[in-house]
Every structure is written in structure tokens, then in C-alpha cells.
PDB file of N, CA and C in Angstrom:
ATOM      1  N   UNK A   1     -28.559  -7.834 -37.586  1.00  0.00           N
ATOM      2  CA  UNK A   1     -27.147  -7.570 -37.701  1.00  0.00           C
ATOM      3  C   UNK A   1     -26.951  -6.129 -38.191  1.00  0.00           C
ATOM      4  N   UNK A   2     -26.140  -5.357 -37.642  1.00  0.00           N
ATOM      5  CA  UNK A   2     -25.767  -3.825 -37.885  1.00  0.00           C
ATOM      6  C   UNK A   2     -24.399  -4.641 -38.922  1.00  0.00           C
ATOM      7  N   UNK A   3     -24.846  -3.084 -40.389  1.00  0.00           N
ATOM      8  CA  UNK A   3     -23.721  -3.003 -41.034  1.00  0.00           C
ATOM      9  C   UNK A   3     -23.048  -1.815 -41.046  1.00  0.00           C
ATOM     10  N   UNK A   4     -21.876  -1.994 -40.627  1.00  0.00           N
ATOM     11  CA  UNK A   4     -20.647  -1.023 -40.683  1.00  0.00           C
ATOM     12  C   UNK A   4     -20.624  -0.014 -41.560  1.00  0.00           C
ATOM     13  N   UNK A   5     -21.015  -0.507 -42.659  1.00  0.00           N
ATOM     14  CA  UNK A   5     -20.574   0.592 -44.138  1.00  0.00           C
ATOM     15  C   UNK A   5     -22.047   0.973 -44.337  1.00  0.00           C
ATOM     16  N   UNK A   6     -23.340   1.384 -43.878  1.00  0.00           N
ATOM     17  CA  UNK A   6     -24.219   1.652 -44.071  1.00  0.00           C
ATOM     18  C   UNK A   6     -24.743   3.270 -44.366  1.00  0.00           C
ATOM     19  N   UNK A   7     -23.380   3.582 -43.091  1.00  0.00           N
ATOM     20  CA  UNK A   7     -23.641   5.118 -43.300  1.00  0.00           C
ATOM     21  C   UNK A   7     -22.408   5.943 -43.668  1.00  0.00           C
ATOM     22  N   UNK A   8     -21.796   5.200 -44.100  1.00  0.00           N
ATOM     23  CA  UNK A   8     -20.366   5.427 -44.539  1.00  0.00           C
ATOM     24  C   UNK A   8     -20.566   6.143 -45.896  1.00  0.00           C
ATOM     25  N   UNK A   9     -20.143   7.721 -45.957  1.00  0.00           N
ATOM     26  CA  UNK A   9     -19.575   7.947 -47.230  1.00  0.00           C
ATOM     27  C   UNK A   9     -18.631   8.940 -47.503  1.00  0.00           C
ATOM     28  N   UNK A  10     -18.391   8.293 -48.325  1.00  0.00           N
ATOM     29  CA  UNK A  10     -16.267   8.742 -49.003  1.00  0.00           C
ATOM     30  C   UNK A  10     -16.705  10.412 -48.705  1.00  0.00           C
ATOM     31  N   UNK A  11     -15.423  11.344 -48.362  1.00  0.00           N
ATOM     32  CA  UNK A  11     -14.942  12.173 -48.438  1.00  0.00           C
ATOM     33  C   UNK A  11     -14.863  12.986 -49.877  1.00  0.00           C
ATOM     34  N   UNK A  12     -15.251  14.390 -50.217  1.00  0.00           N
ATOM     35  CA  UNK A  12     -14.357  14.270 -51.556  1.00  0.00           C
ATOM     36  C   UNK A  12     -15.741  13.734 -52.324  1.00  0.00           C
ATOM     37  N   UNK A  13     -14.884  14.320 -53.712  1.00  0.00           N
ATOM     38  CA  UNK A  13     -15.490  13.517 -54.868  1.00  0.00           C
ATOM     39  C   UNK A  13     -14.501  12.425 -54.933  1.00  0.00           C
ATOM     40  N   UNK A  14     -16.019  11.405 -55.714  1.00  0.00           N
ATOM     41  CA  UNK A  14     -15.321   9.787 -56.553  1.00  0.00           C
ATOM     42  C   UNK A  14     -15.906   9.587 -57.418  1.00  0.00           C
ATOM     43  N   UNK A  15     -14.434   9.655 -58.598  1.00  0.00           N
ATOM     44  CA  UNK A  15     -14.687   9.695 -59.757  1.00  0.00           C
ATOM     45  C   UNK A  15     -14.524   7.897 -60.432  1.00  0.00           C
ATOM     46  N   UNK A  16     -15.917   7.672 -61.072  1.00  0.00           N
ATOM     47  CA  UNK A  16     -15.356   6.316 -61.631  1.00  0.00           C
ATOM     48  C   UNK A  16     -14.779   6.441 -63.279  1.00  0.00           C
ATOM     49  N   UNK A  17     -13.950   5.315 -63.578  1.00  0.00           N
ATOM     50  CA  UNK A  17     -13.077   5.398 -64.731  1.00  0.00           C
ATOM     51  C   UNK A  17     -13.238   3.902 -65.321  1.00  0.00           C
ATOM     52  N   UNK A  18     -12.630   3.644 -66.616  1.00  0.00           N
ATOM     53  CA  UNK A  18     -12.458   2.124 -67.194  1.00  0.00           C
ATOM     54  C   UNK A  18     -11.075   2.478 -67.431  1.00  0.00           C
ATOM     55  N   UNK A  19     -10.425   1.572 -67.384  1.00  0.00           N
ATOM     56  CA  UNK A  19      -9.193   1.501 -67.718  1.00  0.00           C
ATOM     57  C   UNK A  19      -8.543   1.313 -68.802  1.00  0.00           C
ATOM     58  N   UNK A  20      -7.960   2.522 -69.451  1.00  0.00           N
ATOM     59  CA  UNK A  20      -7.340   2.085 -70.780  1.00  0.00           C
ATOM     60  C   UNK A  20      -6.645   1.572 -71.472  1.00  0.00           C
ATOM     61  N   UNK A  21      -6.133   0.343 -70.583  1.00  0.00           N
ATOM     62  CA  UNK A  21      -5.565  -0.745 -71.042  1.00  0.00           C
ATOM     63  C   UNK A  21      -6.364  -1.638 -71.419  1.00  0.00           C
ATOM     64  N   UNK A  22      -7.239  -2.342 -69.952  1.00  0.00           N
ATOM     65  CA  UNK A  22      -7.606  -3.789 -70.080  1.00  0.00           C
ATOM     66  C   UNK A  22      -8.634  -3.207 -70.103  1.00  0.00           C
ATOM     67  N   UNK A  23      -9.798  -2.360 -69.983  1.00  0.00           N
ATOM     68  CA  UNK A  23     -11.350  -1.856 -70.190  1.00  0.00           C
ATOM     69  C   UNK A  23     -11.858  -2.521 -68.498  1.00  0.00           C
ATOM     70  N   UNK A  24     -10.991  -2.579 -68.034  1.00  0.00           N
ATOM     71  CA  UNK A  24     -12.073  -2.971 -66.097  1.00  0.00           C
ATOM     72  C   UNK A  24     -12.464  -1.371 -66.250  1.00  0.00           C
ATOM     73  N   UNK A  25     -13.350  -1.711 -65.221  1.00  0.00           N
ATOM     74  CA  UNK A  25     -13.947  -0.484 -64.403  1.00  0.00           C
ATOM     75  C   UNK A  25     -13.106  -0.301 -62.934  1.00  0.00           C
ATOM     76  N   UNK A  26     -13.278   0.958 -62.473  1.00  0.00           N
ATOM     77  CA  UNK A  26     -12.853   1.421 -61.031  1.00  0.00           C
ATOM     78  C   UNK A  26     -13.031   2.519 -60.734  1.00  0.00           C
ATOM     79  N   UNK A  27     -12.650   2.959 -59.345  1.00  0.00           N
ATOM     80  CA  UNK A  27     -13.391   4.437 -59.113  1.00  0.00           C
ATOM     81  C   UNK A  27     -11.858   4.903 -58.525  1.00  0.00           C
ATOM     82  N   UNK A  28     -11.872   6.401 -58.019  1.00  0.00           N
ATOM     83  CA  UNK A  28     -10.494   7.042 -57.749  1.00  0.00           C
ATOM     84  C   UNK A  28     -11.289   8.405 -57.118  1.00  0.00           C
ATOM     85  N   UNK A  29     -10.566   8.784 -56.160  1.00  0.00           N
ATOM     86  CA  UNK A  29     -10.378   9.842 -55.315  1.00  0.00           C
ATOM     87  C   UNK A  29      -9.908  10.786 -56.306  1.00  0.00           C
ATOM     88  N   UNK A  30      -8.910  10.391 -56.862  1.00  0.00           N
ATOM     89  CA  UNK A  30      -8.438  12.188 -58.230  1.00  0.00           C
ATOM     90  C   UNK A  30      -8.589  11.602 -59.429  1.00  0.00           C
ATOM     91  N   UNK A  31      -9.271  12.825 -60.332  1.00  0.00           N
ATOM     92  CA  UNK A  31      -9.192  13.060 -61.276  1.00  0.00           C
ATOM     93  C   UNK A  31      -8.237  12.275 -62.265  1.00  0.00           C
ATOM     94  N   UNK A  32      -8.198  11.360 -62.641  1.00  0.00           N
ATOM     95  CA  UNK A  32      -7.342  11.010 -63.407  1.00  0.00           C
ATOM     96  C   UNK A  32      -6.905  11.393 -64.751  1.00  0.00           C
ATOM     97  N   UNK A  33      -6.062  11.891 -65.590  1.00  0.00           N
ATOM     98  CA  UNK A  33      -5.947  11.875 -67.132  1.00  0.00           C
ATOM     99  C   UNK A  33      -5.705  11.041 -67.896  1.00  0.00           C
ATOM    100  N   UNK A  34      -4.980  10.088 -67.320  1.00  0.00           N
ATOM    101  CA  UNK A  34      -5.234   8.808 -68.330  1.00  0.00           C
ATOM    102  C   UNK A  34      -5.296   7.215 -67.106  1.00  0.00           C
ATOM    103  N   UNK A  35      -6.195   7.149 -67.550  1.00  0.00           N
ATOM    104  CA  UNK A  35      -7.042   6.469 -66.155  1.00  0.00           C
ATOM    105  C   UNK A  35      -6.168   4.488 -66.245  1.00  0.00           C
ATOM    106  N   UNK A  36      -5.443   3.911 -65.386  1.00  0.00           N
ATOM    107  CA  UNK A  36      -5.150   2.696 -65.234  1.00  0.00           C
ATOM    108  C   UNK A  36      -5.314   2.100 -64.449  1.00  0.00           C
ATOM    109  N   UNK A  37      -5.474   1.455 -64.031  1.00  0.00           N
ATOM    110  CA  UNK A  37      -6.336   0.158 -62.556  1.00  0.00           C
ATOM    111  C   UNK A  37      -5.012  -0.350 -62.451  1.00  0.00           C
ATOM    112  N   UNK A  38      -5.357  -0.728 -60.955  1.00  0.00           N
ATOM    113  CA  UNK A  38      -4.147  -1.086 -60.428  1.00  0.00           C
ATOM    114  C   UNK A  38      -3.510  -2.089 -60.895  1.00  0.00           C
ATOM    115  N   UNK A  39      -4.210  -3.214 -61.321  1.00  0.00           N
ATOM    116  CA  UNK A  39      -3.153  -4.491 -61.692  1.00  0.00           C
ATOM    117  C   UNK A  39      -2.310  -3.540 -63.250  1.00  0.00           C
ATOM    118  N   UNK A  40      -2.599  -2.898 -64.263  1.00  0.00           N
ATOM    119  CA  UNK A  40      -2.384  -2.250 -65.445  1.00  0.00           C
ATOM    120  C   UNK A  40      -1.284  -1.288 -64.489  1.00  0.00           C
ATOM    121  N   UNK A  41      -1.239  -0.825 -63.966  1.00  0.00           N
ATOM    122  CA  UNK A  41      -0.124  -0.019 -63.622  1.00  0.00           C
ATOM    123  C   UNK A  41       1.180  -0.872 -62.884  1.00  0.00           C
ATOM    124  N   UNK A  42       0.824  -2.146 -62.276  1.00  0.00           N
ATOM    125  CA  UNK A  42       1.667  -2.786 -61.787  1.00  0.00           C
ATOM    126  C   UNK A  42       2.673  -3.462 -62.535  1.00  0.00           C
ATOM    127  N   UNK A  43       1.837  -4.100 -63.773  1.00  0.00           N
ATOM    128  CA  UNK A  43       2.641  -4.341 -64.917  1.00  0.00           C
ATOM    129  C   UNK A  43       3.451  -3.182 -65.541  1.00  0.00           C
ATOM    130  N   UNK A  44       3.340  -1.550 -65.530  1.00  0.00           N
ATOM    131  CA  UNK A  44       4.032  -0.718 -66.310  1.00  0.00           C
ATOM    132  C   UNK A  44       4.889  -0.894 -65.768  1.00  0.00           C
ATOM    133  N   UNK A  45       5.001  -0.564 -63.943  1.00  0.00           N
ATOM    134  CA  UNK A  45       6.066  -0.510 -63.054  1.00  0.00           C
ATOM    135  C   UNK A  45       6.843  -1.750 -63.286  1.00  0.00           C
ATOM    136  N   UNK A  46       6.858  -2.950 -63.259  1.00  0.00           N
ATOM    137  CA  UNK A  46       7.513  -4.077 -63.867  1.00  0.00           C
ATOM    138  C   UNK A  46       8.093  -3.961 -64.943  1.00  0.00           C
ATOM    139  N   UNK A  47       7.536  -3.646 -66.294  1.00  0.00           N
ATOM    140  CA  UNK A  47       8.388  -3.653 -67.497  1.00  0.00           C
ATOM    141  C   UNK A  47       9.602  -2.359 -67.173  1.00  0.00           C
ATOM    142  N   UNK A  48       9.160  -1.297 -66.254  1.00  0.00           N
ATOM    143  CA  UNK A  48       9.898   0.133 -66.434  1.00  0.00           C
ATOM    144  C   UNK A  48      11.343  -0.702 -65.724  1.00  0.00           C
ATOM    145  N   UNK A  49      11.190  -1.308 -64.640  1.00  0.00           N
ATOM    146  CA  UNK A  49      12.045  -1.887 -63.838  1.00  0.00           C
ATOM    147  C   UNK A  49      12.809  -3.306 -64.540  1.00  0.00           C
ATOM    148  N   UNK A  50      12.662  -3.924 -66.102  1.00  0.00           N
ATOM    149  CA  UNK A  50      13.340  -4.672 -66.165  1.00  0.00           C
ATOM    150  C   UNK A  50      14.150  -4.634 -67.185  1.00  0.00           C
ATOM    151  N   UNK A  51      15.452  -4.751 -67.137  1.00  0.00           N
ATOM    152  CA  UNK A  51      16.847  -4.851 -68.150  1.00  0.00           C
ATOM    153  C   UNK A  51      17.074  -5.197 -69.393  1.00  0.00           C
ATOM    154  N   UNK A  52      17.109  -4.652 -70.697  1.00  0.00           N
ATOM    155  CA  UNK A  52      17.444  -5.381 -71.634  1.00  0.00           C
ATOM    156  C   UNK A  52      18.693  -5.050 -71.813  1.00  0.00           C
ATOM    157  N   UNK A  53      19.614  -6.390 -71.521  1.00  0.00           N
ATOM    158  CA  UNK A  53      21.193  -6.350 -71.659  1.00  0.00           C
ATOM    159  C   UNK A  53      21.357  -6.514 -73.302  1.00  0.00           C
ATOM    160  N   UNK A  54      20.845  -6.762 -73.887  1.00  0.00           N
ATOM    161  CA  UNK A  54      21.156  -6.712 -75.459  1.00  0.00           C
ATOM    162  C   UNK A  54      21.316  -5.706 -75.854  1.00  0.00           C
ATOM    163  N   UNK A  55      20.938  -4.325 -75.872  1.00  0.00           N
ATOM    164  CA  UNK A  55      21.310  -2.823 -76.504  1.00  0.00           C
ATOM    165  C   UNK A  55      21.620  -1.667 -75.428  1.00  0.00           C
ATOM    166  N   UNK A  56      22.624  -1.247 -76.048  1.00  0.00           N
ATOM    167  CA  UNK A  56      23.577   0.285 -75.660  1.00  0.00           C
ATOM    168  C   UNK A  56      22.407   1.261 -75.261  1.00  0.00           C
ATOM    169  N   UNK A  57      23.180   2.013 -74.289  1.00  0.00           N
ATOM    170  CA  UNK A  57      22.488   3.156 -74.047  1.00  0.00           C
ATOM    171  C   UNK A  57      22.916   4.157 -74.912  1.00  0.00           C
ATOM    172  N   UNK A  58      21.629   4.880 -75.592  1.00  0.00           N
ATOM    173  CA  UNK A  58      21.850   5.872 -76.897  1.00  0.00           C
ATOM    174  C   UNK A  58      22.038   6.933 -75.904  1.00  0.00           C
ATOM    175  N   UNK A  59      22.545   7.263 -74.913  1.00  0.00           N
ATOM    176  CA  UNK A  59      23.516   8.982 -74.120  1.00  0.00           C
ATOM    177  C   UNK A  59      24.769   8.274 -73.973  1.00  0.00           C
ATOM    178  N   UNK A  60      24.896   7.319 -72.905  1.00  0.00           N
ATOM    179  CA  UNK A  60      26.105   6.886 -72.556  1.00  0.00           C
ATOM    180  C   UNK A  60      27.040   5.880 -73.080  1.00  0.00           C
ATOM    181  N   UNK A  61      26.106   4.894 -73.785  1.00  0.00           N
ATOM    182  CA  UNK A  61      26.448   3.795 -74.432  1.00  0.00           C
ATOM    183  C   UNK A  61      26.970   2.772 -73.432  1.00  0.00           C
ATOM    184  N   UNK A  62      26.429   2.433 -72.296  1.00  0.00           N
ATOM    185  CA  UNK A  62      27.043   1.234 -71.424  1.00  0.00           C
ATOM    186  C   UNK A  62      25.187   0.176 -71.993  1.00  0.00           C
ATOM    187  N   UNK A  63      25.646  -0.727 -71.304  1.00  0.00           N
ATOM    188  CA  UNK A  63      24.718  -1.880 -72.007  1.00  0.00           C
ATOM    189  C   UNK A  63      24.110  -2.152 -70.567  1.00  0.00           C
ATOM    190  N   UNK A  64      22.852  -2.760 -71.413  1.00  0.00           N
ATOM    191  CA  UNK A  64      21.546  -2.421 -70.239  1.00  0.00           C
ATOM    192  C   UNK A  64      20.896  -1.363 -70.592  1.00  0.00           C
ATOM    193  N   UNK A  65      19.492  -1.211 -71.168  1.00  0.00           N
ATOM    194  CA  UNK A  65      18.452  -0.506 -71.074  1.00  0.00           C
ATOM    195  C   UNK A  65      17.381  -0.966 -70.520  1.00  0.00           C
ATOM    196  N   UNK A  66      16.514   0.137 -70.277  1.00  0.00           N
ATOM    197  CA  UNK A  66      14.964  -0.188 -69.631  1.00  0.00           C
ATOM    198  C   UNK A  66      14.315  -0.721 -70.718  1.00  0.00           C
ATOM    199  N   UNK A  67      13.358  -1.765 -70.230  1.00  0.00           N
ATOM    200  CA  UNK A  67      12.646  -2.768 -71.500  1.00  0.00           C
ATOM    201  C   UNK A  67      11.832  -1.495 -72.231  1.00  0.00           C
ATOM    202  N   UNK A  68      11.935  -1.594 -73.269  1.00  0.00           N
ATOM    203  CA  UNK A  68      11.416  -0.553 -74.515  1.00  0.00           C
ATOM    204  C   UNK A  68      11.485   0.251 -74.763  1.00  0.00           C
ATOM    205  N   UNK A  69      12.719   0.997 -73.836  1.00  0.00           N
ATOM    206  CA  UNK A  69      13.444   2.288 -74.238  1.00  0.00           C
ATOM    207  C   UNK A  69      14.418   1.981 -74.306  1.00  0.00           C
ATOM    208  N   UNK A  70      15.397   3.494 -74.687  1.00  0.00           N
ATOM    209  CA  UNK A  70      16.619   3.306 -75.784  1.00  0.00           C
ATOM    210  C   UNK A  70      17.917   4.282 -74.698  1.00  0.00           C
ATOM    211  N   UNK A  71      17.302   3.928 -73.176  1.00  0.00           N
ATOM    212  CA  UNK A  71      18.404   4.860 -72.256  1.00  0.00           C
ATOM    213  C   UNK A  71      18.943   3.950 -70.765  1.00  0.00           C
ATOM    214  N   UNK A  72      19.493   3.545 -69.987  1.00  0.00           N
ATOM    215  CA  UNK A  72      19.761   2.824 -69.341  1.00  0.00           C
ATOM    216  C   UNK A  72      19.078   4.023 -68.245  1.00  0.00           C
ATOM    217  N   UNK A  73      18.577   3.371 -66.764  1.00  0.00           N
ATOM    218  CA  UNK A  73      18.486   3.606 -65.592  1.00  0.00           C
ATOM    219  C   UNK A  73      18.668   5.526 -65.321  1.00  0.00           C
ATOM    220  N   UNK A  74      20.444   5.021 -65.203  1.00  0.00           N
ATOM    221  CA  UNK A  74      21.142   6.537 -65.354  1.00  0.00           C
ATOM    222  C   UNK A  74      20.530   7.632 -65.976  1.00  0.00           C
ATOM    223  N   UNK A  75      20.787   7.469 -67.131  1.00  0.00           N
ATOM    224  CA  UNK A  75      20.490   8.302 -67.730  1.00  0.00           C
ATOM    225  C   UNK A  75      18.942   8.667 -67.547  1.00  0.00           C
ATOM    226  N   UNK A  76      18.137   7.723 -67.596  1.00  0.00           N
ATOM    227  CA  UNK A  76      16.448   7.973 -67.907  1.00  0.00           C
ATOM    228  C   UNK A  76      15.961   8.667 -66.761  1.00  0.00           C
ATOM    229  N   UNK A  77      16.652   8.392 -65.872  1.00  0.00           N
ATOM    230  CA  UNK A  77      16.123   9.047 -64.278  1.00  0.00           C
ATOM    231  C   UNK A  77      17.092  10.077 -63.831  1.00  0.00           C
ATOM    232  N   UNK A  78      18.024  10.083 -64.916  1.00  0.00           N
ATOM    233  CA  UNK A  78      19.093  11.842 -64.921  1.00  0.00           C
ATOM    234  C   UNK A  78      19.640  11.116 -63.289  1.00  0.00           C
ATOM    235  N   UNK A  79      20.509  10.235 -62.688  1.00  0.00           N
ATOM    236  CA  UNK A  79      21.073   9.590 -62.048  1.00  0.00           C
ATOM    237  C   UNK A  79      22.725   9.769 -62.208  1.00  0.00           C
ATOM    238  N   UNK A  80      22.939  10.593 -63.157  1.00  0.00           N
ATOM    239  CA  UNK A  80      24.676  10.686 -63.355  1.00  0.00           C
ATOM    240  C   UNK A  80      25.487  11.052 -62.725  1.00  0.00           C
ATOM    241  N   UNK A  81      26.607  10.456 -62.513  1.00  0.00           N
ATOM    242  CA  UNK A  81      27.235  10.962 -60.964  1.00  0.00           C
ATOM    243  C   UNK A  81      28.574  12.491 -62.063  1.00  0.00           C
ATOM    244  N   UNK A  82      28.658  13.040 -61.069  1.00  0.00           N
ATOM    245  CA  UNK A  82      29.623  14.500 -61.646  1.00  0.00           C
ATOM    246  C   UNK A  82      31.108  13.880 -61.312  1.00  0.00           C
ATOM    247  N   UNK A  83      31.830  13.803 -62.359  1.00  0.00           N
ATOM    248  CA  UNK A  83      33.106  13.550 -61.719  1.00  0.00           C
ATOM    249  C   UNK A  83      33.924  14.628 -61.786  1.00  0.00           C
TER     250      UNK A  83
END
């Protein structure tokens, strides 16, 4: 049986990393500075994306912030419309 990936190799440097969240291992095409594996980054993107309707936004003060910050959407992503 011929294997496919036998003579196969990556392009580029590949750099391997552990992840400084959960400690997995993985490898990456760039350089990373602060190195996260994919499931660890999927969760950031999740918390960045979910609502806490309990506290004011400290610029605008409308209700709804991003879970563990202290700015709603708008503001955090400079989203303000000019009236």
C-alpha cells in the first residue's frame, strides 16, 4: 500500500507550542506570542460574544456588557454611530 503523506512536507517553518490555558500540545505555521489551541480559543470567542444584561456600560451606560468586561459591544469594538 502507497502512503500519501510519506513525502509530504509542510512549507515554511512549524513551530510546536503547549497551550497556555489547558497545557495540550500543537504545532502552528506562525510564530505565536501567546500560544492557544484551538478548542482554548473557541471558548475565548464564546465568552467575548456573550451578554451580561445585569451591568451598565461604563462609556455609554445602556445595559448589556461583554461577559467580563465593563463596555457593551458598541463601545468595545468603537461601533458608535455619529449622529
Amino acid at each position: 500500500m502507497i502512503n500519501p503523506f510519506k513525502k509530504w512536507k509542510p512549507k515554511g517553518k512549524i513551530y510546536s507550542f503547549r497551550c497556555s490555558q489547558c497545557g495540550d500540545a500543537f504545532i502552528s505555521s506562525h510564530n505565536l506570542d501567546a500560544p492557544l489551541c484551538g478548542t482554548c480559543i473557541q471558548k475565548i470567542k464564546s465568552l467575548d460574544s456573550t451578554v451580561d444584561n445585569d451591568k451598565k456600560c461604563s462609556e455609554c451606560g445602556n445595559i448589556g456588557v461583554i461577559y467580563g468586561k465593563d463596555r457593551c459591544h458598541s463601545c468595545y469594538f468603537n461601533f458608535k454611530k455619529d449622529n
